[in-house]
Protein backbone atom coordinates (compact mmCIF):
# COMPACT_ATOMS: atom_id res chain seq x y z
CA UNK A 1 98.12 71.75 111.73
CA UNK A 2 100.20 74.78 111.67
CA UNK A 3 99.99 75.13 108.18
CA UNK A 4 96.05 75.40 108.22
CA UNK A 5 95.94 77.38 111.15
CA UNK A 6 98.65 80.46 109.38
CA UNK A 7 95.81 79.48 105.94
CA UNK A 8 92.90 80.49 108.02
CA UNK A 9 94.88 83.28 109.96
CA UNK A 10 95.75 84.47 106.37
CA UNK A 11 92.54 84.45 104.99
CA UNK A 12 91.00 86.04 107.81
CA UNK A 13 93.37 88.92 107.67
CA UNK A 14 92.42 89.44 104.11
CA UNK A 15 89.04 89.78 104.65
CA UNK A 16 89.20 92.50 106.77
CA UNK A 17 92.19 94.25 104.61
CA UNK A 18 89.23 93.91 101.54
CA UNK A 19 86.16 94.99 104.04
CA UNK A 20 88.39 97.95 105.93
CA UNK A 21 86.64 100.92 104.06
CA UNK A 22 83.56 99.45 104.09
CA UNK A 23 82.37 102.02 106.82
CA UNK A 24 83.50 104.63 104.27
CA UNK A 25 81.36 103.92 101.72
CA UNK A 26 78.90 106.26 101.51
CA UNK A 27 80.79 109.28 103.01
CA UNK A 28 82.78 112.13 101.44
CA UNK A 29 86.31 112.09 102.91
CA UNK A 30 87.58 114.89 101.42
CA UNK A 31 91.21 114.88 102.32
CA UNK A 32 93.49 111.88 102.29
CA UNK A 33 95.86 113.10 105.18
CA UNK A 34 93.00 113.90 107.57
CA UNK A 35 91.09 110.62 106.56
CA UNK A 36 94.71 108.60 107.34
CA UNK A 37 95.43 110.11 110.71
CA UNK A 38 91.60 109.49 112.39
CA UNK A 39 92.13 105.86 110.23
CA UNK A 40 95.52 105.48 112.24
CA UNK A 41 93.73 106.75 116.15
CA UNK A 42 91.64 103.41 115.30
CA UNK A 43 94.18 101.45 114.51
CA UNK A 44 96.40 102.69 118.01
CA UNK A 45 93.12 101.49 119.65
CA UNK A 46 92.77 98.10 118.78
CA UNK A 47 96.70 97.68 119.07
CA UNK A 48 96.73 99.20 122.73
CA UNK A 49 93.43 96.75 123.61
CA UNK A 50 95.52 93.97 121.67
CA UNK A 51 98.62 94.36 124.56
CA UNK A 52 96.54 94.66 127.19
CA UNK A 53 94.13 91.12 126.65
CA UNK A 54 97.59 89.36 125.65
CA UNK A 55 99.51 91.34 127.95
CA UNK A 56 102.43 92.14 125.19
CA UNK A 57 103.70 95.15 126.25
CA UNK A 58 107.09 94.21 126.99
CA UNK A 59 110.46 93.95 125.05
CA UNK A 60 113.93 93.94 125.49
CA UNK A 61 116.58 95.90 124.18
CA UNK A 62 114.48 98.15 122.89
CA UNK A 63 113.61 95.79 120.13
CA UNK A 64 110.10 97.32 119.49
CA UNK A 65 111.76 100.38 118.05
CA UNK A 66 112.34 98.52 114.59
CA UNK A 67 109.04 97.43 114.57
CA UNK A 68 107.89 101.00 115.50
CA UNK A 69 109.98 101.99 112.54
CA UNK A 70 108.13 99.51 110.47
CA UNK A 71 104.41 100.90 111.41
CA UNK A 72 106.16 104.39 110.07
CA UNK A 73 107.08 102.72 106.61
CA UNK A 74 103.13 101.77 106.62
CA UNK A 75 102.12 105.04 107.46
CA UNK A 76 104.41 107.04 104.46
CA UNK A 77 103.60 103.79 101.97
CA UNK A 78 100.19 104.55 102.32
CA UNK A 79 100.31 108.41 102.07
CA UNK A 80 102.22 107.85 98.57
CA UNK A 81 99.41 106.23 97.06
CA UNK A 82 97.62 109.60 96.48
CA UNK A 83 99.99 111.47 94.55
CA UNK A 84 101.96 108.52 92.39
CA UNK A 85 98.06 107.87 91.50
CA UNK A 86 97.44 111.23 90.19
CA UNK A 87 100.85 111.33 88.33
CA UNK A 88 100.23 107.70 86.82
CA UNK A 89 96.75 107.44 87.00
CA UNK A 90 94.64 104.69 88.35
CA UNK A 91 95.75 102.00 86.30
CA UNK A 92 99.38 102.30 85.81
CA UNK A 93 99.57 103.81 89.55
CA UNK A 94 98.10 100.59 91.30
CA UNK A 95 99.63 98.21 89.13
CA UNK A 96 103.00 99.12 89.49
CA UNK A 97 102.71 99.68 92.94
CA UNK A 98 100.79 96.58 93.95
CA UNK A 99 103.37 94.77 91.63
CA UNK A 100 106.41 96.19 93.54
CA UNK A 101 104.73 95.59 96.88
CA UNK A 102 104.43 92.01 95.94
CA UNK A 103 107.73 91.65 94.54
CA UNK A 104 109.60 93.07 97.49
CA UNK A 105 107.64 90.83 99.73
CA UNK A 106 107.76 87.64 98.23
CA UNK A 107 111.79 88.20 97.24
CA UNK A 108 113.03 88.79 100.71
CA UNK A 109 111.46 85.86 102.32
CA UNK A 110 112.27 83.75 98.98
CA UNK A 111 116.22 85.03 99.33
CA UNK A 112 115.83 85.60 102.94
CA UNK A 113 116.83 89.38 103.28
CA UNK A 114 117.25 91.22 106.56
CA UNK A 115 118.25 87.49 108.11
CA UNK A 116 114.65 86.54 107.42
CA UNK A 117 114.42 83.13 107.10
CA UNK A 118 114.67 81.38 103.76
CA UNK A 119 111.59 80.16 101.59
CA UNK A 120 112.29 76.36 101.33
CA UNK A 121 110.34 73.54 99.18
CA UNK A 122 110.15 73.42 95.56
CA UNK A 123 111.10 77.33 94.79
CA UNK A 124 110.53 77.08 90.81
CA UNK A 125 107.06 75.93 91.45
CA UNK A 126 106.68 78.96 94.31
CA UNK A 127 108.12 81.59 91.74
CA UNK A 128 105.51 80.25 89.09
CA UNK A 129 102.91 80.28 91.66
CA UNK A 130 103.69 84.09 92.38
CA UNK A 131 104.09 85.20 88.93
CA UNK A 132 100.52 83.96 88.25
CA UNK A 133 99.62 86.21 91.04
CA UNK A 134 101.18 89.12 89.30
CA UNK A 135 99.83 88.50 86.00
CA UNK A 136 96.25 88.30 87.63
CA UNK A 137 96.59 91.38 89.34
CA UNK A 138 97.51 93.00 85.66
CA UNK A 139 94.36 91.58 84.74
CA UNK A 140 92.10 92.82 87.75
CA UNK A 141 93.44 96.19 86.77
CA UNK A 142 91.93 95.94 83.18
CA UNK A 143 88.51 95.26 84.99
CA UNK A 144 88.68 98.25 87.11
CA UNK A 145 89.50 100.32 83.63
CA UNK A 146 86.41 99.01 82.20
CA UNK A 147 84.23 101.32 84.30
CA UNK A 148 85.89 104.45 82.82
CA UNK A 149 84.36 107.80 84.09
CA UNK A 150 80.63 106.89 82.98
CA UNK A 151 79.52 106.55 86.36
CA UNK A 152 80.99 109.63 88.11
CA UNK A 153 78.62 111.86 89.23
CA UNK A 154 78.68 115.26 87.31
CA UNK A 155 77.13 117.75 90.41
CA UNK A 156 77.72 117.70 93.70
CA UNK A 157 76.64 115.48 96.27
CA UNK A 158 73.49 116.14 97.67
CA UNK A 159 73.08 116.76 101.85
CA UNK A 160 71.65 113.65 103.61
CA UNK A 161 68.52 114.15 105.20
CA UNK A 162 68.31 116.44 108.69
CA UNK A 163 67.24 114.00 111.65
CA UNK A 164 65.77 117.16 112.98
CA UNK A 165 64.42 120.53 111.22
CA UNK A 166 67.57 122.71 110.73
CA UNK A 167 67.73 126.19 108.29
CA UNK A 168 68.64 124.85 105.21
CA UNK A 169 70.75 128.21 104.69
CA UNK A 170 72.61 127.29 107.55
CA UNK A 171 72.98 123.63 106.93
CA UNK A 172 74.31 124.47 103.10
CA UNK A 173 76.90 126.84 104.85
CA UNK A 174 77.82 124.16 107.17
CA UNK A 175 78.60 121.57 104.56
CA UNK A 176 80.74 124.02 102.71
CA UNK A 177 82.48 124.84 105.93
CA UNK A 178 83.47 120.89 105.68
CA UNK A 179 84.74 120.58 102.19
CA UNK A 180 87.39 123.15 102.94
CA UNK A 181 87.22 126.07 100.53
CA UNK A 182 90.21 128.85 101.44
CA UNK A 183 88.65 132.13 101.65
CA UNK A 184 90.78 134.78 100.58
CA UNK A 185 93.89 132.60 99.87
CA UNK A 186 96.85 134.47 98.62
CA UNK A 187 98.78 130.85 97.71
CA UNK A 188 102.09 131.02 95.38
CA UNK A 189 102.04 129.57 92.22
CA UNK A 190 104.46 127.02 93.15
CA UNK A 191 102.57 125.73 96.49
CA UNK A 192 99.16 125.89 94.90
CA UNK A 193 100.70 123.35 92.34
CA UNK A 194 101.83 121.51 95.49
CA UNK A 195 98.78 121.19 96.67
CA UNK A 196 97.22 120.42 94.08
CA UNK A 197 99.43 117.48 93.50
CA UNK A 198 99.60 116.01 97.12
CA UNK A 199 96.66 117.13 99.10
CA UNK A 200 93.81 118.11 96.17
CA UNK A 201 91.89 114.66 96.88
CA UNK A 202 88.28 114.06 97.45
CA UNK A 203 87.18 110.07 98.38
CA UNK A 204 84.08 109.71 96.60
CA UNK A 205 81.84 107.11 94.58
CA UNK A 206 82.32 107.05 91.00
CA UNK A 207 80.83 103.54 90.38
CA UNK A 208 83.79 101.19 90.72
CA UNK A 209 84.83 99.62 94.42
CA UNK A 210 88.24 98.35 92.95
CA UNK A 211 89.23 101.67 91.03
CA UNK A 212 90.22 103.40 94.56
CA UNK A 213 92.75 103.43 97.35
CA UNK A 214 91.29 100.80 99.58
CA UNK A 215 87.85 100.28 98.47
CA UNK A 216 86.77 104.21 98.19
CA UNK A 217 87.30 106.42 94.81
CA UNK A 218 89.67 109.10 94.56
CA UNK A 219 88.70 111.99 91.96
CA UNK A 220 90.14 115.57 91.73
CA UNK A 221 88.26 117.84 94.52
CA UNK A 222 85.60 119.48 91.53
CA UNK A 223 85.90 123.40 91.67
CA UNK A 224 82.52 124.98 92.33
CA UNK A 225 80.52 127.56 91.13
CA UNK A 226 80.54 131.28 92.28
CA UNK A 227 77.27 132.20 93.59
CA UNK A 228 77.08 136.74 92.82
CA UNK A 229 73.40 137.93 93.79
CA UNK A 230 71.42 136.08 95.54
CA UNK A 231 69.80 136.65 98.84
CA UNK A 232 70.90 133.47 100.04
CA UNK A 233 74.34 134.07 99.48
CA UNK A 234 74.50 137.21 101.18
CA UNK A 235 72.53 135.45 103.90
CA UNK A 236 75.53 132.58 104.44
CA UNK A 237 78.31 136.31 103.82
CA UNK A 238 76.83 137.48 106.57
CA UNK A 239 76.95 134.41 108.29
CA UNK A 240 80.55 133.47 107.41
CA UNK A 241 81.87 136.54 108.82
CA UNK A 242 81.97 135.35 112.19
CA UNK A 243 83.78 132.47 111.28
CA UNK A 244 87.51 132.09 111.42
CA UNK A 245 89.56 133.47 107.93
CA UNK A 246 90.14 129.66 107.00
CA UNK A 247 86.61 128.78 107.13
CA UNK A 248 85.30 127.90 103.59
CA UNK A 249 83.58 130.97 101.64
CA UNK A 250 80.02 129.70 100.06
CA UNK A 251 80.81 129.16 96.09
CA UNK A 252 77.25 127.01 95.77
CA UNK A 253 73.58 127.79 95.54
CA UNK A 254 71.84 127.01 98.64
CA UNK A 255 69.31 123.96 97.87
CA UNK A 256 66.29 126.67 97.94
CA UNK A 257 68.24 128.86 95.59
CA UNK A 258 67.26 129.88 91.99
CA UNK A 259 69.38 127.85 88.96
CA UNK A 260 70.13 131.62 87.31
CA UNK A 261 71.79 132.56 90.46
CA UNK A 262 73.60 128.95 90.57
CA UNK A 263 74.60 129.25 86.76
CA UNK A 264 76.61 132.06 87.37
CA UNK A 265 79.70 131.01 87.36
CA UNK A 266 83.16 132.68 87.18
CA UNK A 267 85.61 130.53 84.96
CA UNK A 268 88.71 131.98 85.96
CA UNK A 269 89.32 133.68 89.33
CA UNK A 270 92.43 135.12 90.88
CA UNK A 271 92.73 132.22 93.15
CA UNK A 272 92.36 129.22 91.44
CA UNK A 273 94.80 125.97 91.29
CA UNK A 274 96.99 126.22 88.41
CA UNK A 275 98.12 123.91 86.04
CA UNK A 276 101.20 121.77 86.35
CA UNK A 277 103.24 122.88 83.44
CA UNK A 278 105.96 119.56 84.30
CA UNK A 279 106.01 118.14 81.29
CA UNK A 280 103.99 114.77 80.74
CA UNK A 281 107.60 112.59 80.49
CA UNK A 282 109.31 114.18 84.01
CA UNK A 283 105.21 114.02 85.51
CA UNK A 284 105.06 109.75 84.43
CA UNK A 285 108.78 109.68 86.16
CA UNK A 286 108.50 111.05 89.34
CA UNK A 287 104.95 108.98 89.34
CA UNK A 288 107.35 105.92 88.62
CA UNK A 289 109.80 106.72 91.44
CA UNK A 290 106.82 107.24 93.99
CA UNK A 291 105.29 103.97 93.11
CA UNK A 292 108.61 101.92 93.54
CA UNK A 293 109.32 103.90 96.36
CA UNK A 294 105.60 103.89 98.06
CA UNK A 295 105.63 99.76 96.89
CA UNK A 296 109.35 99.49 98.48
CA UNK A 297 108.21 100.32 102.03
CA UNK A 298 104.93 98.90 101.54
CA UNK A 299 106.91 95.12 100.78
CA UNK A 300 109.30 95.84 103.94
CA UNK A 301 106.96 97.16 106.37
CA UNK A 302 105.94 93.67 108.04
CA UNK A 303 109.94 92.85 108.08
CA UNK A 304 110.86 94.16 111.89
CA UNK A 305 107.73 92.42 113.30
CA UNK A 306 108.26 89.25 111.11
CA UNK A 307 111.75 89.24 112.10
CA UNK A 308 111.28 89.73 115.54
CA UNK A 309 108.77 86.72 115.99
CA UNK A 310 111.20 84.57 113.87
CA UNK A 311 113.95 85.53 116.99
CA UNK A 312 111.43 84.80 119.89
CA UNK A 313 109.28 81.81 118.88
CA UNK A 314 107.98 81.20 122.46
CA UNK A 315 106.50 84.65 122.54
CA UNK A 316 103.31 84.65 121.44
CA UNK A 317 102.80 86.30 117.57
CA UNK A 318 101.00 89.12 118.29
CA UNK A 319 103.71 90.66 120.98
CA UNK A 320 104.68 93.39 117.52
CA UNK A 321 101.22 94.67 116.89
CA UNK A 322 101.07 97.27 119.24
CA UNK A 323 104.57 98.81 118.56
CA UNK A 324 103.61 98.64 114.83
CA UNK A 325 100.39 100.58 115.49
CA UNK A 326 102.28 102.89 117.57
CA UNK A 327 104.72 103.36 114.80
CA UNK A 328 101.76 104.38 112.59
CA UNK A 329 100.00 107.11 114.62
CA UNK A 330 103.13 108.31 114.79
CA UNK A 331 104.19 108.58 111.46
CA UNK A 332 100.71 109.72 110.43
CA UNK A 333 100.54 112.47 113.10
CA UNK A 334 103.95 113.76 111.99
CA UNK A 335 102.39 114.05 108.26
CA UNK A 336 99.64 115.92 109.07
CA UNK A 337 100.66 117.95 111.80
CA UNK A 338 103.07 119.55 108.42
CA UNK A 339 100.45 119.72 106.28
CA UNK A 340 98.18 121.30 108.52
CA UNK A 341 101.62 123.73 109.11
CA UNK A 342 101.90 124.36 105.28
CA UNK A 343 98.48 125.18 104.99
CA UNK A 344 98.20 127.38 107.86
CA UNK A 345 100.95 129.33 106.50
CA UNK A 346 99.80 129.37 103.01
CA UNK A 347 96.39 129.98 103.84
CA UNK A 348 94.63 126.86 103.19
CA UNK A 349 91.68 125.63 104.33
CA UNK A 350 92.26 121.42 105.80
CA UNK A 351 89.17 119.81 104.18
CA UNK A 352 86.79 118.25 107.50
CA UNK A 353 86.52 114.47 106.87
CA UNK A 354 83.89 112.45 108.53
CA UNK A 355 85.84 110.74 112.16
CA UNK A 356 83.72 107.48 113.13
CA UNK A 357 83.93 106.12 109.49
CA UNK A 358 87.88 106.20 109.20
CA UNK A 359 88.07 105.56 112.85
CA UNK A 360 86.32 102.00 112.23
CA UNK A 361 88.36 101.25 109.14
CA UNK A 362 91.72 101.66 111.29
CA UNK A 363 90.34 99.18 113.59
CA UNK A 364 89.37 96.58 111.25
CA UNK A 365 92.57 97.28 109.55
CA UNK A 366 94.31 96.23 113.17
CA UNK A 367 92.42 93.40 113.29
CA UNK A 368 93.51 92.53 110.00
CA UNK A 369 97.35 92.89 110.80
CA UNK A 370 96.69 90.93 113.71
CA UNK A 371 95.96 87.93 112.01
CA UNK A 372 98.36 88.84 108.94
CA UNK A 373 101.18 88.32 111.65
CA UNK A 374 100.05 85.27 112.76
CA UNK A 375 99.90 84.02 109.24
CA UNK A 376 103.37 84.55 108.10
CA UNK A 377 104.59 83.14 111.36
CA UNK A 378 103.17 79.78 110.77
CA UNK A 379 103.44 79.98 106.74
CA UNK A 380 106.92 82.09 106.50
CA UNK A 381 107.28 85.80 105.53
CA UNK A 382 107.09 85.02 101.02
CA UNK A 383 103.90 82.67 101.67
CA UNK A 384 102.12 84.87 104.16
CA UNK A 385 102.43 88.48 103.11
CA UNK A 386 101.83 87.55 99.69
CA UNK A 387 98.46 85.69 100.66
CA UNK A 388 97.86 89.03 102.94
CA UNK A 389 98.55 90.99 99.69
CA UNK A 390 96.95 89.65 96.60
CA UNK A 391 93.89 88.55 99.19
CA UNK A 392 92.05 92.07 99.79
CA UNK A 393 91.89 92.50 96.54
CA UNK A 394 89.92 89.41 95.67
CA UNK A 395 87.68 90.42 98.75
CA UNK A 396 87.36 94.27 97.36
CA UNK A 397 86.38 92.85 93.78
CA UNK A 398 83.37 89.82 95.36
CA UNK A 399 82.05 92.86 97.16
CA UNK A 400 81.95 95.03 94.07
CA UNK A 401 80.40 92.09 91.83
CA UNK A 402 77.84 90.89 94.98
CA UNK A 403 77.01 93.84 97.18
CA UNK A 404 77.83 97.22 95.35
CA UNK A 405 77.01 95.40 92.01
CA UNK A 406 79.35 97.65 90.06
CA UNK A 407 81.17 95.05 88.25
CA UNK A 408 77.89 93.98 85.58
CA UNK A 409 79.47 93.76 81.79
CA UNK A 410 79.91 89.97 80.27
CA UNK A 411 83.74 91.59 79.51
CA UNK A 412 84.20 92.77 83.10
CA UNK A 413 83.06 89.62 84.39
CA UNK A 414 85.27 86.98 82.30
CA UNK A 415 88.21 89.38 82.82
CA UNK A 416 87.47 89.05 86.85
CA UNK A 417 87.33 85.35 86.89
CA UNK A 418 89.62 84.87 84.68
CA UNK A 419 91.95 86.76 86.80
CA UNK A 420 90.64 85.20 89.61
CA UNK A 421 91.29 81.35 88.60
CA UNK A 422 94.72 82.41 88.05
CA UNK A 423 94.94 83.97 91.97
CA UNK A 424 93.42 80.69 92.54
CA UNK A 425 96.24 78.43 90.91
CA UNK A 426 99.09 80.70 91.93
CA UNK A 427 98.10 80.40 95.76
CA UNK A 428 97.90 76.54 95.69
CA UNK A 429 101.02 76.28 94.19
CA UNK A 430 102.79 78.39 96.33
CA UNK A 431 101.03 77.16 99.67
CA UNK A 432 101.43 73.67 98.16
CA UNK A 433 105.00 73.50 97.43
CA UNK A 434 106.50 76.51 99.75
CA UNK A 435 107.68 75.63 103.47
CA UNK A 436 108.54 77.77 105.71
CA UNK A 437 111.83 77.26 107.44
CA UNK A 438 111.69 77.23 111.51
């Protein structure tokens, strides 16, 4: 009975890992490190409402401060993602990083690391099971490839439709404002680079739910055109000057605008990103380092709260979530309270992400890590976080064949379920043959 209950616990936690950026969908995000830290105020939420209707607040000898320092490892793991993607790409970046993160979980419950208990049963039959996990994975990440850059969209977003009549001079400024543009940044060389590297993200749609960092895309934040000579640009000067310095100077036609005045363009300005000149061999390195690194902490990040319900089996599972949500808005407050330091100081503008969207994603994520915890502690840490790990992405990939229909190709589609019967076997064989060890 336990066995099926941590099964259903697990599979409900992957849902909502695969569904968490749902509510993203169809906005621009913009900035990663923003995006993460209104993700992470949700995800505080639902583990502060957690404590209170299971009344977990309380733990001895300061025992919750490992498990704090595991909602931390979350919090940096997931910041990684954005730059080791950029240095690797998409591909190589999520499959080495997924591939570590499932390594590093399933070997310290298999050799029972950080006096987690041992993975017991038939262990050649789990280890086959797993590998056939990681070999599907290798395969999903050929599907997501398949989309290539045919579906990105080559102008700008449009603006949604007013609910109520509002200047459309004043509405283009406005969504400008949001995206962030410096105005009259005198940025280094060096920390333009940096930027360019760890912050110059925008979440966007370019046809593929699985090619992305939880279910949204990530593309290079597209430099727009100067605007010289047009009365609507002076109109949104004049309008900008009683803004603050790190408001966003227009660089775009206003919708009512003429196409000569948005075809003038200036190719190279005084203030633009440079180049990295790293070399393409030290670039694919440090990409490599992140990636073990970023898929390190993301394998060990469940450890503390694992471990601590494996010491105090009477207490009721989900005792850690609230120090491990804690942990997280901590961690993530900490990383952008420096970048929005750095950027003040170097004269950046921080890009204005939507709230409510990442705000609902943290709490489904919660929810998700909620039941996660549950999971392992009826099906053992190797069993249950790799169930929890390999599972989102099987939910990500039905909604991108079912709902957002991007997945369409006969190759895509044999690829997918190809991959998918292997998922399949591996988890049978693993939940089959593994037991966990009381």
């Amino acid at each position: 009975m336990e066995r099926w209950q941590g099964l259903l616990c697990a599979l409900c936690a992957a849902v909502a890992f695969g569904v968490q950026y749902a509510p993203v969908k169809k906005y621009e995000i913009y900035d990663g490190i923003t995006f993460q830290w209104f993700m992470c105020a949700g995800i505080l939420m639902v583990g502060f409402v957690s404590s209170v209707i299971f009344g977990d607040f309380g733990m001895k000898d300061n025992e919750c401060l490992l498990i704090i320092g595991g909602g931390a490892l979350w919090a940096l793991s997931n910041y990684l993602v954005l730059p080791l993607v950029k240095l690797l790409g998409i591909g190589l970046g999520f499959s080495l990083y997924h591939f570590v993160n499932l390594m590093v979980g399933y070997i310290v419950g298999r050799l029972g690391l950080f006096d987690m208990a041992r993975l017991e049963g038939n262990l050649h039959v789990c280890d086959a099971g797993c590998t056939l996990i990681l070999a599907s994975f290798v395969i999903m990440v050929f599907v997501e490839g398949e989309q290539g850059d045919a579906h990105q969209p080559s102008q700008p977003a449009e603006l949604p439709p007013p609910m109520f009549q509002i200047d459309p001079n004043y509405r283009e400024m406005y969504h400008r404002w949001r995206q962030g543009e410096s105005r009259g940044a005198k940025d280094a060389p060096m920390l333009n680079a940096l930027r360019s590297t760890m912050f110059g993200y925008s979440a966007m749609e370019p046809g593929s739910n699985l090619k992305a960092v939880g279910g949204f895309g990530l593309g290079q934040v597209a430099a727009k055109p100067h605007v010289s000579g047009s009365a609507e640009t002076a109109f949104l000067d004049s309008r900008l000057q009683h803004m603050p310095r790190n408001f966003s100077e227009p660089t775009i036609a206003s919708s009512n605008g003429s196409r000569d005045a948005a075809a003038s363009v200036e190719s190279t300005q005084p203030g633009a990103l440079p180049v990295l000149t790293a070399s393409p061999r030290m670039t694919k390195l440090l990409g490599v380092i992140l990636a073990l690194f970023a898929g390190g902490l993301a394998g060990v990040q469940s450890v503390p709260a694992a471990i601590y319900n494996q010491r105090h089996p009477g207490a009721h599972p989900t005792v850690v979530v609230f120090p491990q949500c804690l942990g997280i808005y901590i961690c993530s407050s900490f990383i952008y309270l420096f970048y929005a330091a750095v950027a003040r100081a170097s004269g950046w503008s921080i890009p204005h992400s939507a709230i409510r969207p990442p705000y609902f994603s943290g709490c489904i994520w919660a929810v998700g890590f909620s039941f996660m915890i549950v999971g392992i502690s009826a099906l053992g840490f190797s069993i249950g976080y790799t169930l929890d790990a390999v599972g989102p992405i099987v939910v990500a990939s039905m909604l991108s064949i079912f709902v957002f229909k991007e997945i369409t190709r006969p190759r895509q589609l044999i690829l997918y379920w190809c991959s998918f019967g292997l998922q399949l076997i591996g988890v049978v064989l693993m939940t089959t043959y593994g037991k966990h060890s009381s």
